[in-house]
Protein backbone atom coordinates (compact mmCIF):
# COMPACT_ATOMS: atom_id res chain seq x y z
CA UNK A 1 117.52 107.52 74.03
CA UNK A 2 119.67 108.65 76.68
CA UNK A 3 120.33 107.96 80.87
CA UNK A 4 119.69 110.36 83.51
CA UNK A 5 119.95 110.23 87.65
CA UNK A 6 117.66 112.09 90.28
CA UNK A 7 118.42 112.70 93.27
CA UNK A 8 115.19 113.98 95.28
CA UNK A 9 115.01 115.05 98.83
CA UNK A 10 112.83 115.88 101.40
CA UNK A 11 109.99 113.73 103.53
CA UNK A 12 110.77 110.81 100.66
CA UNK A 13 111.15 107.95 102.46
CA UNK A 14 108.47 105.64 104.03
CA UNK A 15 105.88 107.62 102.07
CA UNK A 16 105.28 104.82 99.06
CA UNK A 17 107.90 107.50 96.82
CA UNK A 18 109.60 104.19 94.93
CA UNK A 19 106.60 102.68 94.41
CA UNK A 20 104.84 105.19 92.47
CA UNK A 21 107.90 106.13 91.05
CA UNK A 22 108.02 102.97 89.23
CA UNK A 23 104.89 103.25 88.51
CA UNK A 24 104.79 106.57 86.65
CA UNK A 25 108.27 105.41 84.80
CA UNK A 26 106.73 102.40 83.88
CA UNK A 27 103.57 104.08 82.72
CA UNK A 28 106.24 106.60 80.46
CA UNK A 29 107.88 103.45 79.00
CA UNK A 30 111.04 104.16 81.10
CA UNK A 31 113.45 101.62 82.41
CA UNK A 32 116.11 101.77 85.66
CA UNK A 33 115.60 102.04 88.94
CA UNK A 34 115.05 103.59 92.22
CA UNK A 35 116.27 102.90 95.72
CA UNK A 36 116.51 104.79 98.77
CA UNK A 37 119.85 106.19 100.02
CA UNK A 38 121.64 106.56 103.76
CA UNK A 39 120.78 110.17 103.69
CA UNK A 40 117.16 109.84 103.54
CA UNK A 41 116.96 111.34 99.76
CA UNK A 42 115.97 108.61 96.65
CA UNK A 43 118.14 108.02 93.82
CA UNK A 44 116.12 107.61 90.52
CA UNK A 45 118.50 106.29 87.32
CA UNK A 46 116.25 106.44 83.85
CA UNK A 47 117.05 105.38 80.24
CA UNK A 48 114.42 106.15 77.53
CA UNK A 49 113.43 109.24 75.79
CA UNK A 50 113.95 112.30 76.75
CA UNK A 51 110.43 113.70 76.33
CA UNK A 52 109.66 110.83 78.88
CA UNK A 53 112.39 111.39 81.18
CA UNK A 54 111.29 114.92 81.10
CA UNK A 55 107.78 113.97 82.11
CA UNK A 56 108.96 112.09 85.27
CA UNK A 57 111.32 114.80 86.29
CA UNK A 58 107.93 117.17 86.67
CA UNK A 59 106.52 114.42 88.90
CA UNK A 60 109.15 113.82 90.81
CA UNK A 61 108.51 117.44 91.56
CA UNK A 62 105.69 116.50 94.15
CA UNK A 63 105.65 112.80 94.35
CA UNK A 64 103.06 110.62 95.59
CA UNK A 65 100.21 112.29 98.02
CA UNK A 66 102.47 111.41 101.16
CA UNK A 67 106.07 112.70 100.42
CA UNK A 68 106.94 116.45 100.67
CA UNK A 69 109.68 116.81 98.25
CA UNK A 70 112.35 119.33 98.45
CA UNK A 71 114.65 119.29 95.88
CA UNK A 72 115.34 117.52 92.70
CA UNK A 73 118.65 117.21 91.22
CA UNK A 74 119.09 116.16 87.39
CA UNK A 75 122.23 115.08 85.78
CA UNK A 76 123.24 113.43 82.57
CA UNK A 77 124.88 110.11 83.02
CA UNK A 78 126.70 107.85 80.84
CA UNK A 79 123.84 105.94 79.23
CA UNK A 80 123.15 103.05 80.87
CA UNK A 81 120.71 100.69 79.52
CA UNK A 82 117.88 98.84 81.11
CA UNK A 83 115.31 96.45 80.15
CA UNK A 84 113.20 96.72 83.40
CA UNK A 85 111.92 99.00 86.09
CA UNK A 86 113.27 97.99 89.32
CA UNK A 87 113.02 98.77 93.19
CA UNK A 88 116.18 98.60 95.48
């Protein structure tokens, strides 16, 4: 098991993006959260498996139907457990 932290950017705010991002990491057995941050980008922090993890970093990709995602940056945190998916 292990922790990482999005950051996507882009049109990902007021398009549903946390929603279905808890979604999808709840469908992948994933656990964190997601929240929306001053600069308009989203913040995504997982803990689970890494074949998961890996799974919702190709999502995050595109996102829900509405967002128009430009980047997506990965990094490895210090793990940081979770027993829930949460919106912030």
């Amino acid at each position: 098991m292990k922790s990482s932290k999005f950051i996507v950017t882009g049109v990902v705010q007021g398009v549903g993006f946390r929603y279905h991002t808890k979604q999808m990491a709840t469908r992948l057995g994933l656990f964190g959260f997601v929240k929306n941050l001053p600069d308009r980008s989203v913040a995504v922090v997982v803990y689970g498996e890494q074949s998961q993890i890996d799974k919702l970093a190709n999502w995050l990709q595109q996102g829900p139907a509405l967002a128009s995602v430009e980047s997506v940056q990965e990094e490895d945190i210090v793990q940081e457990i979770y027993s829930s998916f949460e919106i912030y």
